[in-house]
N, C-alpha and C. Protein backbone atom coordinates (compact mmCIF):
# COMPACT_ATOMS: atom_id res chain seq x y z
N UNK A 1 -1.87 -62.89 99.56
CA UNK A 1 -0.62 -62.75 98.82
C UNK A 1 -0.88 -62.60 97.34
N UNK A 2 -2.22 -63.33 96.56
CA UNK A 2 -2.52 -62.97 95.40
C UNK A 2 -2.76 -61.80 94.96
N UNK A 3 -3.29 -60.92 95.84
CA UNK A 3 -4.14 -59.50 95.62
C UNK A 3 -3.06 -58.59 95.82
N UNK A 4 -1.58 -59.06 96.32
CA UNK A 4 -0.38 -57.88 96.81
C UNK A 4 0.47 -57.93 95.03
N UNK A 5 0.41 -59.00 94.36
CA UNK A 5 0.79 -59.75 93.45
C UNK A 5 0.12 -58.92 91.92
N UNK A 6 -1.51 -58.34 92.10
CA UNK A 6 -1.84 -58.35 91.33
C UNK A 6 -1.30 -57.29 90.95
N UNK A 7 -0.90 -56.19 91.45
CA UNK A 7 -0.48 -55.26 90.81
C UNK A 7 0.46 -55.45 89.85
N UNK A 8 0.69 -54.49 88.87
CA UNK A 8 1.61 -54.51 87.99
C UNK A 8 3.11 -53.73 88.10
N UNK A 9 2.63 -53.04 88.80
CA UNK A 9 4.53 -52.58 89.42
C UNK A 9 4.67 -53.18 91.10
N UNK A 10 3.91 -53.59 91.18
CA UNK A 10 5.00 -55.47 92.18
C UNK A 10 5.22 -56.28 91.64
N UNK A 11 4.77 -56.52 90.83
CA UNK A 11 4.92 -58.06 90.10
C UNK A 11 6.48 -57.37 89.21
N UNK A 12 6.53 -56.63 89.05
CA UNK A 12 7.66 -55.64 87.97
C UNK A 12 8.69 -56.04 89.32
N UNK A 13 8.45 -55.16 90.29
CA UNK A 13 9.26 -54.65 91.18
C UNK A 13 9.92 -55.62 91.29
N UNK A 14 9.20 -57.08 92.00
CA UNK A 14 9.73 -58.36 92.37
C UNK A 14 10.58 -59.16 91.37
N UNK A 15 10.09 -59.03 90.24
CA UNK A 15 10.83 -59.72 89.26
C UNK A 15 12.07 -59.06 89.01
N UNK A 16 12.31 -57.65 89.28
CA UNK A 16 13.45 -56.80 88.84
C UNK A 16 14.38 -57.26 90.20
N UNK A 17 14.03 -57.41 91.46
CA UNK A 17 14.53 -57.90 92.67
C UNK A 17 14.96 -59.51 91.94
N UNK A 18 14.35 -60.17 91.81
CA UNK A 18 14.77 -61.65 91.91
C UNK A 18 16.07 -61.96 90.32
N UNK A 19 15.69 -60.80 88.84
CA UNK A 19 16.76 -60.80 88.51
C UNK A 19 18.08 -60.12 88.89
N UNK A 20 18.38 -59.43 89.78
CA UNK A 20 18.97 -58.57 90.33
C UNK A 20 19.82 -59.73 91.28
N UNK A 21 18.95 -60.59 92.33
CA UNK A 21 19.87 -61.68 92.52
C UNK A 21 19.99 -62.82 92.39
N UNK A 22 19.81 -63.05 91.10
CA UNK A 22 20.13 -63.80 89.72
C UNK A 22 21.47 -63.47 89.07
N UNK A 23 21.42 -62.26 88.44
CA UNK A 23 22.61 -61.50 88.20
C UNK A 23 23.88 -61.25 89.41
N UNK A 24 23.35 -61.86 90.78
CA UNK A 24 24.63 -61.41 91.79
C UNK A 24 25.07 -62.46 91.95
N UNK A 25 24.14 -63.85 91.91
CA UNK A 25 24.82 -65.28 91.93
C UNK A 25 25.74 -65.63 90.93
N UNK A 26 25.12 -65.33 89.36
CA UNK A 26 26.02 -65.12 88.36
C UNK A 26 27.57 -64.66 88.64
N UNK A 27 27.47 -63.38 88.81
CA UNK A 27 28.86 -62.69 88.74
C UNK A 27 29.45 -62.55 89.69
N UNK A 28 28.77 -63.22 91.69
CA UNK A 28 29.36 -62.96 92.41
C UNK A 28 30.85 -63.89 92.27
N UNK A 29 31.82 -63.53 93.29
CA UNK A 29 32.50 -64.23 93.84
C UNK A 29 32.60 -65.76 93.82
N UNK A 30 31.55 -65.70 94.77
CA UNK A 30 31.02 -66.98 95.24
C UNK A 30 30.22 -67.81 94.53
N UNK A 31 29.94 -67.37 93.28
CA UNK A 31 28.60 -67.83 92.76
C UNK A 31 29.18 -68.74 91.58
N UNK A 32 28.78 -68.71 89.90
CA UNK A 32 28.34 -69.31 89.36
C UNK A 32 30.22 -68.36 88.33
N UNK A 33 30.43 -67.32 88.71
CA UNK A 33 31.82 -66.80 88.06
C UNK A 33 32.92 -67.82 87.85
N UNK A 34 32.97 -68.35 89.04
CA UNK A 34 33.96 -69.41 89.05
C UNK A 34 34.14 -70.94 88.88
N UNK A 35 32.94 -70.74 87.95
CA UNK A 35 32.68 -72.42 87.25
C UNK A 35 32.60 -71.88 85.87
N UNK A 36 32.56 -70.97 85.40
CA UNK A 36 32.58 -70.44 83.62
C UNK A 36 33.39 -69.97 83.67
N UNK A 37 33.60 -69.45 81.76
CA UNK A 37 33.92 -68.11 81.62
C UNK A 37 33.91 -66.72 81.96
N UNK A 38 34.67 -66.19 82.10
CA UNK A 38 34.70 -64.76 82.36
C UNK A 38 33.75 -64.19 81.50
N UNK A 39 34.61 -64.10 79.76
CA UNK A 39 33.54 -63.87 78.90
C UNK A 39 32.16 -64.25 78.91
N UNK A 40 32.10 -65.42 79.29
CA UNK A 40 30.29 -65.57 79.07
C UNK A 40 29.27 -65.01 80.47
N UNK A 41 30.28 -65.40 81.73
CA UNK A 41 29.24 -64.37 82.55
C UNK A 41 29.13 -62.70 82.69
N UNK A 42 30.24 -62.06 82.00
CA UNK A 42 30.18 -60.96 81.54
C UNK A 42 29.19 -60.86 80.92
N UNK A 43 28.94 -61.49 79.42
CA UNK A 43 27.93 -61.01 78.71
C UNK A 43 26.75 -61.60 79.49
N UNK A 44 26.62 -62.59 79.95
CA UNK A 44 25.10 -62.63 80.96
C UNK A 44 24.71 -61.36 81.68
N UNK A 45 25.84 -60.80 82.39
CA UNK A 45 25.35 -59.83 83.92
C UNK A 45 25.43 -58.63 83.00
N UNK A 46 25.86 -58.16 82.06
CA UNK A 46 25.85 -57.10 80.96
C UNK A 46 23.87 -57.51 80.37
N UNK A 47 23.66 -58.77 79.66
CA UNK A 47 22.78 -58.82 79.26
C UNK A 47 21.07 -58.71 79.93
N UNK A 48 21.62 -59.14 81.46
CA UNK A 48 20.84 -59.00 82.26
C UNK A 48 20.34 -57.48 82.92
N UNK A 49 21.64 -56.88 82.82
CA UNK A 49 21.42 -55.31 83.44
C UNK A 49 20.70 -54.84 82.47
N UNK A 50 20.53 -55.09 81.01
CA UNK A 50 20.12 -54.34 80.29
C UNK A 50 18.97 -54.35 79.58
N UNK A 51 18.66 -55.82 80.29
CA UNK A 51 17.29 -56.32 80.35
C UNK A 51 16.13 -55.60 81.48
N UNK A 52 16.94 -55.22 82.86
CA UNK A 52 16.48 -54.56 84.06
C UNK A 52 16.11 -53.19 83.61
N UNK A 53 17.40 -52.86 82.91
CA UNK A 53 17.47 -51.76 82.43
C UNK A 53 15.65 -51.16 81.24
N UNK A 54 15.74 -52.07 80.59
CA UNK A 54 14.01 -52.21 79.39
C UNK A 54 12.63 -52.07 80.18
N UNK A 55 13.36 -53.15 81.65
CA UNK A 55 11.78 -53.05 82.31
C UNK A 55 11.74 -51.86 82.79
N UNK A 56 12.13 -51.18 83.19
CA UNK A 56 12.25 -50.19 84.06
C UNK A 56 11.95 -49.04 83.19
N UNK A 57 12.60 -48.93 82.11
CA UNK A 57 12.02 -47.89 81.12
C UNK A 57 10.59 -47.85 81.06
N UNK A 58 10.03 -49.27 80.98
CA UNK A 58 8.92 -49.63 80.48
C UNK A 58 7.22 -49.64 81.12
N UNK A 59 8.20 -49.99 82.64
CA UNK A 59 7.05 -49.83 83.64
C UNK A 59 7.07 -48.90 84.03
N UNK A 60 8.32 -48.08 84.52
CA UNK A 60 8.26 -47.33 85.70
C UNK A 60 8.12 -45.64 84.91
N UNK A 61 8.75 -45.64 83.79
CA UNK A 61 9.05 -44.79 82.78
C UNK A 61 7.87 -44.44 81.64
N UNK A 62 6.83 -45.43 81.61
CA UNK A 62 5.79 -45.55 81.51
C UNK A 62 6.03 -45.31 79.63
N UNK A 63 7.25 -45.94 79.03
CA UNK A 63 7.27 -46.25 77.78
C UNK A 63 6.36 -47.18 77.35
N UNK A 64 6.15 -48.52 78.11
CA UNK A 64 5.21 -49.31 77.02
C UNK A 64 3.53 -48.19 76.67
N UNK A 65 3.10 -47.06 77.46
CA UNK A 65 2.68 -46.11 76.80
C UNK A 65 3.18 -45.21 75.77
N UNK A 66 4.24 -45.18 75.21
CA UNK A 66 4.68 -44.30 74.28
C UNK A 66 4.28 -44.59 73.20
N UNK A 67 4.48 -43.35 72.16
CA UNK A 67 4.19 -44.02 70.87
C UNK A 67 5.26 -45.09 70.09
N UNK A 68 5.08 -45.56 69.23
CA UNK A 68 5.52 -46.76 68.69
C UNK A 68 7.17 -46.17 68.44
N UNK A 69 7.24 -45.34 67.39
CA UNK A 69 8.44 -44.74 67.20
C UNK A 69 9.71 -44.35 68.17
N UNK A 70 8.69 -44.34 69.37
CA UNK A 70 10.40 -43.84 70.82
C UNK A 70 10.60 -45.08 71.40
N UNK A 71 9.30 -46.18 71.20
CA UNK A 71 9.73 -47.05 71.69
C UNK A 71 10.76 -47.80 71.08
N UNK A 72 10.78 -47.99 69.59
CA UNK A 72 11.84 -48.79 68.79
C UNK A 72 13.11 -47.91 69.13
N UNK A 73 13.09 -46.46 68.89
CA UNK A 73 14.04 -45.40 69.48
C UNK A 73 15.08 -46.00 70.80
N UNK A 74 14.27 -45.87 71.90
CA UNK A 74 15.06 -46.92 72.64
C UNK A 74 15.40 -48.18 72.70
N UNK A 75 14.65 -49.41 72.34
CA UNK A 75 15.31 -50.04 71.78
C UNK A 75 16.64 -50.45 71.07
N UNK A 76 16.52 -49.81 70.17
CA UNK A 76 17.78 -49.85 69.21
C UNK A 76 18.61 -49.34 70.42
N UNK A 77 18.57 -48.00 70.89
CA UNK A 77 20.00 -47.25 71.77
C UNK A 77 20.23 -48.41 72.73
N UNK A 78 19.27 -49.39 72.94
CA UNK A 78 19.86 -50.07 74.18
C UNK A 78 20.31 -51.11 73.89
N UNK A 79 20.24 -51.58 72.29
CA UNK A 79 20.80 -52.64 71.73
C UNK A 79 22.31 -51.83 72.01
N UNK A 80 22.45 -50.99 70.89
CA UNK A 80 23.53 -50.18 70.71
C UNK A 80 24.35 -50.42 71.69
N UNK A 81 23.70 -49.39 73.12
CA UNK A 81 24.71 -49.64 73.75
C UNK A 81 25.49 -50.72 74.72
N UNK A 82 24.58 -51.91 74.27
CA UNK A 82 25.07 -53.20 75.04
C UNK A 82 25.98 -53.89 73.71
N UNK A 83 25.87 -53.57 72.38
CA UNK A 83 27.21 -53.98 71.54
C UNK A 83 28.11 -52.87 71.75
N UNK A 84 27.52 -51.76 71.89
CA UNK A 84 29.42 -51.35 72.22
C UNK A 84 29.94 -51.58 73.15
N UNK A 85 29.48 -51.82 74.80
CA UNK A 85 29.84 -52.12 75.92
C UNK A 85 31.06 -53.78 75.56
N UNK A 86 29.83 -54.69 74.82
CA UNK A 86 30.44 -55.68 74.66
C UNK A 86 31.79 -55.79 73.65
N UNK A 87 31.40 -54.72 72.39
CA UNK A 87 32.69 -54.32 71.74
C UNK A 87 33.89 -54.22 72.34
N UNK A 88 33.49 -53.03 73.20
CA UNK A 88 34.65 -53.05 74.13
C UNK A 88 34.97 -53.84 75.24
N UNK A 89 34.07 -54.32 75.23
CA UNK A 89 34.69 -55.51 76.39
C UNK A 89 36.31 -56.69 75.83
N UNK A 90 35.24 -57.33 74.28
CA UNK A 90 35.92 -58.18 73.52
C UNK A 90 37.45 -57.76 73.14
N UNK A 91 37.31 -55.82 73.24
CA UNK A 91 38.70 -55.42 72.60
C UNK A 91 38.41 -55.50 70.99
N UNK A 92 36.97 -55.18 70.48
CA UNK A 92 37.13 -54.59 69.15
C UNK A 92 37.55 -53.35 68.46
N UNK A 93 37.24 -52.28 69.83
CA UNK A 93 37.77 -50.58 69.49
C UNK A 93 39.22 -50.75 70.35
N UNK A 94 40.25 -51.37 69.53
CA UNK A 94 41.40 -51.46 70.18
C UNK A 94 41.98 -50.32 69.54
């Protein structure tokens, strides 16, 4: 089980699986929604997708090879677009 492990896109893969249902306990139904805020597990399962969202650029997309410059490039866009998501979530572009 160590040697299935060592790779680096299983160990990716699995971790993107186990936040994935992390993020479904969060926001399910049944889960962790209905002991918080709306607002705050919003911005969790928002913050989490967009965290899934980095690895995936990173491993699978094979950015953490890029040069330095596309990597901050995305970055920033994915900051970006998780404050405007949340902008609009809050009802700031009313």
């Amino acid at each position: 089980m160590g040697k299935l492990f060592a790779d680096r896109l299983i160990s990716v893969w699995a971790l993107l699986v186990a936040v994935t249902l992390l993020s479904s306990q969060i926001g399910g139904a049944g889960g962790l929604a209905r002991l918080g805020s709306a607002a705050l597990v919003s911005v969790a399962v928002l913050g989490i997708a967009f965290a899934k969202v980095g690895m995936v650029m990173a491993t699978f997309m094979d950015l953490a090879r890029a040069p330095l410059a596309l990597r901050v490039l995305v970055g920033v866009w994915l900051a970006g677009a998780l404050g405007a998501l949340l902008a609009i979530y809050f009802g700031l572009f009313a």
